[in-house]
N, C-alpha and C. Protein backbone atom coordinates (compact mmCIF):
# COMPACT_ATOMS: atom_id res chain seq x y z
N UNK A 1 91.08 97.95 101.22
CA UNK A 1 91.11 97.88 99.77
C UNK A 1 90.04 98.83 99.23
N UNK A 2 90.14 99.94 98.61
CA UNK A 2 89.51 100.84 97.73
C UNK A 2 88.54 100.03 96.46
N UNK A 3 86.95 100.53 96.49
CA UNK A 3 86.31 100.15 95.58
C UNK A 3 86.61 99.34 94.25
N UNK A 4 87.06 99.91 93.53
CA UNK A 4 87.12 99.42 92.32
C UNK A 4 88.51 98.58 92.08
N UNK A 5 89.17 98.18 93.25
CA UNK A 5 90.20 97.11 93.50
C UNK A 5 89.63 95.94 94.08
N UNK A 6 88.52 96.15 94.74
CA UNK A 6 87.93 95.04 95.39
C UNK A 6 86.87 94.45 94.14
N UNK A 7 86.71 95.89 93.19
CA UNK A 7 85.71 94.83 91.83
C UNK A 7 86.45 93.91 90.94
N UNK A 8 87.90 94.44 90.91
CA UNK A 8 88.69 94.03 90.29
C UNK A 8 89.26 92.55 90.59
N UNK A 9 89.42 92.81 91.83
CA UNK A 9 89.31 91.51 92.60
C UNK A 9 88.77 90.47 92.87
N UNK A 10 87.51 91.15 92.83
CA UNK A 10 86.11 90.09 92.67
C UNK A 10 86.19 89.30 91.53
N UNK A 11 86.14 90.22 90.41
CA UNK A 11 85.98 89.73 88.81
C UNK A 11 86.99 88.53 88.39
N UNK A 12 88.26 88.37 89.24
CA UNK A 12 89.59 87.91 89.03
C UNK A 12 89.31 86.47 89.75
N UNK A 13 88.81 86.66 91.02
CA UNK A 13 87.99 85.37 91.62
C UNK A 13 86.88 84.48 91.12
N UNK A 14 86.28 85.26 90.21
CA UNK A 14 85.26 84.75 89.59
C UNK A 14 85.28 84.48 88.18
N UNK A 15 86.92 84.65 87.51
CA UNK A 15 87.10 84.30 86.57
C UNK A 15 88.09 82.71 87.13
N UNK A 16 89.04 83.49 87.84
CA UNK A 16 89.54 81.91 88.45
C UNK A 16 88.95 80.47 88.80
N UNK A 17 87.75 80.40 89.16
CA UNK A 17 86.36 79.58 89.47
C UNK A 17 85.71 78.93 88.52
N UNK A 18 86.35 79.85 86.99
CA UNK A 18 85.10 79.48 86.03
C UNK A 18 83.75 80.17 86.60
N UNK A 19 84.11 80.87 86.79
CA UNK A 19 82.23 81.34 86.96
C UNK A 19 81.95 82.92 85.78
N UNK A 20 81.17 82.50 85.65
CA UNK A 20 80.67 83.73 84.53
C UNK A 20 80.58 84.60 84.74
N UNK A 21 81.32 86.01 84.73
CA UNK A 21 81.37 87.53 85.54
C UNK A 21 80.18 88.37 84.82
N UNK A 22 79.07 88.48 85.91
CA UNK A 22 78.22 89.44 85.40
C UNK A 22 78.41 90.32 86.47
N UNK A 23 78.01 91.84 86.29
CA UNK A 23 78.06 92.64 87.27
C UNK A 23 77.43 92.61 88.71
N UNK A 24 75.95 91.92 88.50
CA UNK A 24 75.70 91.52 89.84
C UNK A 24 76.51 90.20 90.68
N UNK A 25 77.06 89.40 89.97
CA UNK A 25 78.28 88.05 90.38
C UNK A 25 79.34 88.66 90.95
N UNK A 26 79.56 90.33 90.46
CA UNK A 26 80.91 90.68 90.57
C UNK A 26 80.61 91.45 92.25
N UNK A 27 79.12 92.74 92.23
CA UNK A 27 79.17 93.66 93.05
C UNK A 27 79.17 92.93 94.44
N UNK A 28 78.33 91.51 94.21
CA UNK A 28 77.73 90.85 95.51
C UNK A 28 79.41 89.95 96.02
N UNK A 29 80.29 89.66 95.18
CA UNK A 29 81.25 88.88 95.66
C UNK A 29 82.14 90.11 96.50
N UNK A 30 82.00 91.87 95.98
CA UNK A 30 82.73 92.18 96.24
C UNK A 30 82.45 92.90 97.62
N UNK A 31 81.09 92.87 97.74
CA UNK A 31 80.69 93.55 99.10
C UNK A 31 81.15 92.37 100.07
N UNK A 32 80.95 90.70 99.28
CA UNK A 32 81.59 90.10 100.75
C UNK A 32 82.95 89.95 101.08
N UNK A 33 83.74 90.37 100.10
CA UNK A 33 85.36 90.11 100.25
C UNK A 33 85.54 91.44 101.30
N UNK A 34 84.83 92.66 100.99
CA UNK A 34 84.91 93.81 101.82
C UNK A 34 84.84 94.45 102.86
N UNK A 35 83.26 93.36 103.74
CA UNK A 35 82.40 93.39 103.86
C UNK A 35 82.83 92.67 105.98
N UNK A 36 82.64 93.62 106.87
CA UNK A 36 83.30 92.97 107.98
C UNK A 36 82.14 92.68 108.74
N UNK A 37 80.62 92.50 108.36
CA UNK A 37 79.51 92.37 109.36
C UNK A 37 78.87 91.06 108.87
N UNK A 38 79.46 90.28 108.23
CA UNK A 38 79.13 89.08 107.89
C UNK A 38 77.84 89.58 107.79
N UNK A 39 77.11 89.70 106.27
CA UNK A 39 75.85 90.20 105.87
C UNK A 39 74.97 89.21 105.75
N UNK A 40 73.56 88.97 105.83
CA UNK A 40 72.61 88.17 105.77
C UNK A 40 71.88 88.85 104.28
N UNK A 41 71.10 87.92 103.58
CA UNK A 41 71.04 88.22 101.72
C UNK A 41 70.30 89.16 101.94
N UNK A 42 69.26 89.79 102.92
CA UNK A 42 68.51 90.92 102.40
C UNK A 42 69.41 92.13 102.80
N UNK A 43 70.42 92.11 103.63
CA UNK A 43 71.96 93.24 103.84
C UNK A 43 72.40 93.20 101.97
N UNK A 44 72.91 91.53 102.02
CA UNK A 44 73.41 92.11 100.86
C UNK A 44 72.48 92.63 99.02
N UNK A 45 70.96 92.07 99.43
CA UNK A 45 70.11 92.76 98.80
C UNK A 45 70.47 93.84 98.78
N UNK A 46 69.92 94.69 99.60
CA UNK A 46 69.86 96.21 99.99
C UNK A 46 70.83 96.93 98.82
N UNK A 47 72.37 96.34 99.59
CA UNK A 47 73.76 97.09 99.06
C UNK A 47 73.51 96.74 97.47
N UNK A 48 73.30 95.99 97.17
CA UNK A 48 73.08 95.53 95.64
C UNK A 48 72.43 96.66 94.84
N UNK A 49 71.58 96.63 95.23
CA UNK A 49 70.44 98.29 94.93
C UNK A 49 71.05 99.08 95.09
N UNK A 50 71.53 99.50 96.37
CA UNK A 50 72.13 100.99 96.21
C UNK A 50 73.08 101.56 95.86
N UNK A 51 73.49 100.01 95.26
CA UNK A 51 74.79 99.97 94.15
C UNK A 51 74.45 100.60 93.41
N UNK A 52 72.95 100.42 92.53
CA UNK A 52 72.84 100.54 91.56
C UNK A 52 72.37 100.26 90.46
N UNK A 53 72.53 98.77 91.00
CA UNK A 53 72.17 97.68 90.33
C UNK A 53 70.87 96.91 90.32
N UNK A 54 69.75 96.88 89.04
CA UNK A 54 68.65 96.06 88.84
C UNK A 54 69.20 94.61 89.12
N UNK A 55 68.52 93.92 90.63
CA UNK A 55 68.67 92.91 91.12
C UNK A 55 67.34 92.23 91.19
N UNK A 56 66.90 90.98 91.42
CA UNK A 56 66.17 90.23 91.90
C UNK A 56 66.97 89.38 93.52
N UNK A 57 65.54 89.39 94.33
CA UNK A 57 66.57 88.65 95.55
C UNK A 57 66.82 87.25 95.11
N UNK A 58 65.78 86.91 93.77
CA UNK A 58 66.53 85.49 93.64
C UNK A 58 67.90 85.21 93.02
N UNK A 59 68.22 86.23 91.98
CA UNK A 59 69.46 86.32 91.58
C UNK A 59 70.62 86.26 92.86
N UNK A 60 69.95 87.52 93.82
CA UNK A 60 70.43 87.21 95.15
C UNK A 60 71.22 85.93 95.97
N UNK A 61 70.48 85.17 96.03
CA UNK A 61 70.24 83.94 96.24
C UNK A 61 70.35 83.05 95.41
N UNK A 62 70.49 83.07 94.19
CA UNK A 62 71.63 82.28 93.12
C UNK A 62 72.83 82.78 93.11
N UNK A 63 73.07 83.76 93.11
CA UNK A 63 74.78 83.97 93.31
C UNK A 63 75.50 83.25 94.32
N UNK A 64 74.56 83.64 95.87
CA UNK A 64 74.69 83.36 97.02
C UNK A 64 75.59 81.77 96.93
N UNK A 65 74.36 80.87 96.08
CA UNK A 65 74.87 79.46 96.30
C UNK A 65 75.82 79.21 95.28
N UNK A 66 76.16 79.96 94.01
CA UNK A 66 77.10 79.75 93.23
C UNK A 66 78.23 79.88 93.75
N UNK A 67 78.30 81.06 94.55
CA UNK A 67 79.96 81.03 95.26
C UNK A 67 79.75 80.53 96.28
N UNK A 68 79.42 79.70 97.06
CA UNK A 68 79.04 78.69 98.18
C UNK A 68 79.87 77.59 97.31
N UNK A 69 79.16 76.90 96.16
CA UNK A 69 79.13 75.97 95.72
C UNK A 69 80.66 75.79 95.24
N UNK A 70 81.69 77.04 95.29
CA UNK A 70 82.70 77.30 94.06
C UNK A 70 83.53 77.48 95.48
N UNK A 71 83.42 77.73 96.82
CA UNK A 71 84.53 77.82 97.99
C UNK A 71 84.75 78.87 98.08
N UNK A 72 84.05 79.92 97.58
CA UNK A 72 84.26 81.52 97.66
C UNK A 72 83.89 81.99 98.88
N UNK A 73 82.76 81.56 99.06
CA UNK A 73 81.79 82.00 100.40
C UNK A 73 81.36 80.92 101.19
N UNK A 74 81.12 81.55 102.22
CA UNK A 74 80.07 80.49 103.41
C UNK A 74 79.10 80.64 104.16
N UNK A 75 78.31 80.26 104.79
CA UNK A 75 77.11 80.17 105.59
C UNK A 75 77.79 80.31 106.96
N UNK A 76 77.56 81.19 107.63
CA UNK A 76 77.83 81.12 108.77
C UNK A 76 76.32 81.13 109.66
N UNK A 77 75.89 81.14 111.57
CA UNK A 77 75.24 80.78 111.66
C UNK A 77 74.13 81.66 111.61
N UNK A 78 72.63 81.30 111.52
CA UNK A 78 71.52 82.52 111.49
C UNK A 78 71.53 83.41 112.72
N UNK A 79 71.36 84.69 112.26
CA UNK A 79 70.78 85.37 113.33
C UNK A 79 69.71 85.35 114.02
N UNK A 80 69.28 85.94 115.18
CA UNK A 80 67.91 85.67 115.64
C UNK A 80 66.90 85.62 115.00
N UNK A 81 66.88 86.55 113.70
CA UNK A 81 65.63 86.09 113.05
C UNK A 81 65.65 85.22 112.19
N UNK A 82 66.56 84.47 112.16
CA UNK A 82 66.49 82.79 111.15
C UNK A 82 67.76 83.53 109.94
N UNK A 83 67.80 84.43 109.85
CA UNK A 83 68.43 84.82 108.27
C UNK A 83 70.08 84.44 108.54
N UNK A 84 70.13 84.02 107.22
CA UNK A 84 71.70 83.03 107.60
C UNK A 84 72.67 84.68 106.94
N UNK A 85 73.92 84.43 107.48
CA UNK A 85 75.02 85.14 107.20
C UNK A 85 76.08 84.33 106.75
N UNK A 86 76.60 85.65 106.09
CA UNK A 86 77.35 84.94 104.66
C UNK A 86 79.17 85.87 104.86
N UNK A 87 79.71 84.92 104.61
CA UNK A 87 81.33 85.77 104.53
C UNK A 87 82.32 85.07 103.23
N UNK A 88 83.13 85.94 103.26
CA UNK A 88 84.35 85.62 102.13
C UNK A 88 85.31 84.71 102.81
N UNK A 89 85.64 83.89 102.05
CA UNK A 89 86.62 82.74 102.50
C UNK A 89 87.93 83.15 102.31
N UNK A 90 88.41 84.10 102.55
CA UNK A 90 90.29 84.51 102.06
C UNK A 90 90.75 83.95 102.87
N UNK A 91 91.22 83.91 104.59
CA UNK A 91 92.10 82.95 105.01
C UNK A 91 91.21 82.36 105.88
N UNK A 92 91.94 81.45 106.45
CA UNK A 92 91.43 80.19 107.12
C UNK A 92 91.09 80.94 108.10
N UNK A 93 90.03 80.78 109.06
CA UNK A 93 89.27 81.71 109.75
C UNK A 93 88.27 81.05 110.62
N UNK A 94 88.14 81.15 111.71
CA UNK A 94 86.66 80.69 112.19
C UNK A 94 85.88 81.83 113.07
N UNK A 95 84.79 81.83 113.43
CA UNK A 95 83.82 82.92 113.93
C UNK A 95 83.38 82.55 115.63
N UNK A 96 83.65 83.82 116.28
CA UNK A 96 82.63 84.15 117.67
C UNK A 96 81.72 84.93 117.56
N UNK A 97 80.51 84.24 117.74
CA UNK A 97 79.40 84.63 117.67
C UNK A 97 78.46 84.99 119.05
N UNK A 98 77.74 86.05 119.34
CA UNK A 98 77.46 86.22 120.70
C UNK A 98 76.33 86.18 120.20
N UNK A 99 75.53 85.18 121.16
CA UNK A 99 73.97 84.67 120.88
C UNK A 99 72.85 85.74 121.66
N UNK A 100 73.04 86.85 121.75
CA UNK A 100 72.29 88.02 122.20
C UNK A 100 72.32 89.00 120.97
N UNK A 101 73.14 89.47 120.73
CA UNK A 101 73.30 90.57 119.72
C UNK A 101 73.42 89.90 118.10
N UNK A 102 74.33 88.89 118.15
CA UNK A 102 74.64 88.37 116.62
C UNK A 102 75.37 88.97 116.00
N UNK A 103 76.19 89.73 116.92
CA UNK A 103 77.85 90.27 116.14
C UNK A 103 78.76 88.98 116.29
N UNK A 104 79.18 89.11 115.05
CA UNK A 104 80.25 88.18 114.95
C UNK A 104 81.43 88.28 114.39
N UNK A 105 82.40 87.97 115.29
CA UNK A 105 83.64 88.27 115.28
C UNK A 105 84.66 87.24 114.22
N UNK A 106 85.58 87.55 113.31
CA UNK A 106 86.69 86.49 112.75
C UNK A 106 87.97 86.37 113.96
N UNK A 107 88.40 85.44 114.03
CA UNK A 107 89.55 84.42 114.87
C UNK A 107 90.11 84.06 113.30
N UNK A 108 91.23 84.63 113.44
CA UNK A 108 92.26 84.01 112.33
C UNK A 108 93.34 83.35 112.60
N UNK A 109 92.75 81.78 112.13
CA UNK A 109 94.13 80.62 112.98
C UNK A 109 94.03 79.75 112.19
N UNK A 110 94.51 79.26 111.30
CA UNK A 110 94.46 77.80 110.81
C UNK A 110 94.65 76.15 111.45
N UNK A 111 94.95 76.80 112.33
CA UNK A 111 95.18 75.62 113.57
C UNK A 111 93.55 74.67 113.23
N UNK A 112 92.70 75.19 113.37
CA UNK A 112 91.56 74.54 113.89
C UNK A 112 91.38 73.48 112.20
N UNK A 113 91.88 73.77 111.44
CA UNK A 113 91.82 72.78 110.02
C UNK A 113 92.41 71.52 110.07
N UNK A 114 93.40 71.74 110.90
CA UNK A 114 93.93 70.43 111.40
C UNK A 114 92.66 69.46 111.60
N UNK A 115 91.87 69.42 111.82
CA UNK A 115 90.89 68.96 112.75
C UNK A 115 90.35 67.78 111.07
N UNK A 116 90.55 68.49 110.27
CA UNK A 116 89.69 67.99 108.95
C UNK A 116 90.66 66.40 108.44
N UNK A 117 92.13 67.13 108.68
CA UNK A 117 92.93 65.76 107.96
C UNK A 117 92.96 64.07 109.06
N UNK A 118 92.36 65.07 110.60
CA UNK A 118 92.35 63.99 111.38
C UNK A 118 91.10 63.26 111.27
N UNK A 119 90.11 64.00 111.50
CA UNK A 119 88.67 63.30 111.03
C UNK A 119 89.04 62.85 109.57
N UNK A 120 89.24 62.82 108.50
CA UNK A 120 89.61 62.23 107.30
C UNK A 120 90.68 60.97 107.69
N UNK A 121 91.55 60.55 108.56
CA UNK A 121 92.08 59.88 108.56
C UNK A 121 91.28 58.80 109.58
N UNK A 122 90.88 59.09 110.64
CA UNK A 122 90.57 57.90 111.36
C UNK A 122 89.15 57.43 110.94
N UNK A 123 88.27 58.37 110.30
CA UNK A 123 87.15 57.96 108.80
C UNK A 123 87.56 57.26 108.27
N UNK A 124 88.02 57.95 106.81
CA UNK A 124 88.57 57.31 105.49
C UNK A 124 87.63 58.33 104.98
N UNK A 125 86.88 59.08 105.31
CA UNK A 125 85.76 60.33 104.26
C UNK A 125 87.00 61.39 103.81
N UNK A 126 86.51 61.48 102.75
CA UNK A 126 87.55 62.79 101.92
C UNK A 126 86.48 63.75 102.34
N UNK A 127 87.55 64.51 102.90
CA UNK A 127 86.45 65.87 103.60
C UNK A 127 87.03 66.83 102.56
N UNK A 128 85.94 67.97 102.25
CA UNK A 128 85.79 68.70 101.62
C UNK A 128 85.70 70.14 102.59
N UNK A 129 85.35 70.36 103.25
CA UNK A 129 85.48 71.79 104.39
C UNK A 129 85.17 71.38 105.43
N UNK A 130 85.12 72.00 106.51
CA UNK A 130 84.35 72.18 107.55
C UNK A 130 84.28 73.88 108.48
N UNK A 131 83.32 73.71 109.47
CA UNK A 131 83.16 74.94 109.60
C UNK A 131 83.26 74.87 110.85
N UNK A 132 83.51 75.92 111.97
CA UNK A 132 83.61 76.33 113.41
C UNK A 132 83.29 77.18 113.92
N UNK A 133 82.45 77.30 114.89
CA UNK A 133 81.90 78.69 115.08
C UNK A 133 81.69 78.54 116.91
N UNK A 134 82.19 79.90 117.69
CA UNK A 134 82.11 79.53 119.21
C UNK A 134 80.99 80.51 118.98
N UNK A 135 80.18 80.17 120.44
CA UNK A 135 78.95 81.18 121.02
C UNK A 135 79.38 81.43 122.11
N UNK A 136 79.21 82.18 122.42
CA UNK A 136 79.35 83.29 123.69
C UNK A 136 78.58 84.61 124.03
N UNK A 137 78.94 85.20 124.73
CA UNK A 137 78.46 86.87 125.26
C UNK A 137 79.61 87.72 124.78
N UNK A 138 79.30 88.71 123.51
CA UNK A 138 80.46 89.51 123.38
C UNK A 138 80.60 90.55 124.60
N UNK A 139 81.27 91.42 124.51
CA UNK A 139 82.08 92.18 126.47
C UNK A 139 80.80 93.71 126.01
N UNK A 140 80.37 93.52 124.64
CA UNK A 140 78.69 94.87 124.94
C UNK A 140 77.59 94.21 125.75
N UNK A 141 77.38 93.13 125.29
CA UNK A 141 76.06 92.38 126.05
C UNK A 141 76.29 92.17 127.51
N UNK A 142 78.01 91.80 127.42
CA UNK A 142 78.06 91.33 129.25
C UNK A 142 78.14 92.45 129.95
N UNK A 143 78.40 93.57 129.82
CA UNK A 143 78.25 95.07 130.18
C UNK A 143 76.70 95.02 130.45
N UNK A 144 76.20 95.37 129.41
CA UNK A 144 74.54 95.20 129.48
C UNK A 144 74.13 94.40 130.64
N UNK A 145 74.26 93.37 131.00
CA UNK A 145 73.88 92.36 131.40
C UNK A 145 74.06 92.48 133.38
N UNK A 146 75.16 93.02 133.32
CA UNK A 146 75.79 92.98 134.58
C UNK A 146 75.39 94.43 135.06
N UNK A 147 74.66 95.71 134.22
CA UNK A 147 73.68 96.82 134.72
C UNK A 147 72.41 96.26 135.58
């Protein structure tokens, strides 16, 4: 998707939500709809700036949890240095994560959601999301590894 389809896009998500479209609401939703390295907030700091755009990292980090809070985005797990990573929720999706490097890969299956209506049923909790994430050695590290 070309730039200014993905702002367009953004803006359209964030009008759908009820959420108030300011340009930094719009640039930061659109680097993560775009965005295939699952970014941690000072990544998507950075891009924010060299957008263009007069940011604060706390604005940063209020957006962050506004579309968290709205099902736009998610927390996926920290990298080695503690900093959490963040992705766009378009389809049902879960992550491999290799606990050496901290590339992380999308698995696109909805299968694994199943998992929510069954825990909701033999509960009785109205579940609201859940999340999945495998660890492993991606096939760079096990290369590495096996030198």
């Amino acid at each position: 998707m070309r730039n200014q389809e993905t702002l367009v896009s953004a803006a359209e998500n964030l009008k759908e939500h009820g959420i108030k479209n300011t340009p930094q609401r719009q640039v930061i939703l659109a680097y993560l709809m775009s965005s295939h390295q699952h970014p941690s907030i000072e990544m998507i700091y950075d891009y924010v700036r060299q957008s263009g755009f007069s940011v604060s990292l706390a604005t940063v980090y209020n957006t962050l949890e506004l579309l968290e809070e709205n099902k736009l985005i998610l927390q996926v797990a920290p990298d080695n240095n503690g900093h959490m990573r963040y992705d766009y929720l378009a389809e049902p999706h879960y992550h491999v994560i290799c606990v050496s490097c901290n590339k992380i890969v999308d698995v696109f299956d909805s299968e694994f959601k199943k998992n929510e209506a069954k825990a909701a049923q033999e509960t009785g909790y109205e579940v609201f999301n859940s999340k999945y994430e495998v660890y492993g050695l991606c096939p760079e590290c096990q290369a590495k590894r096996a030198q």
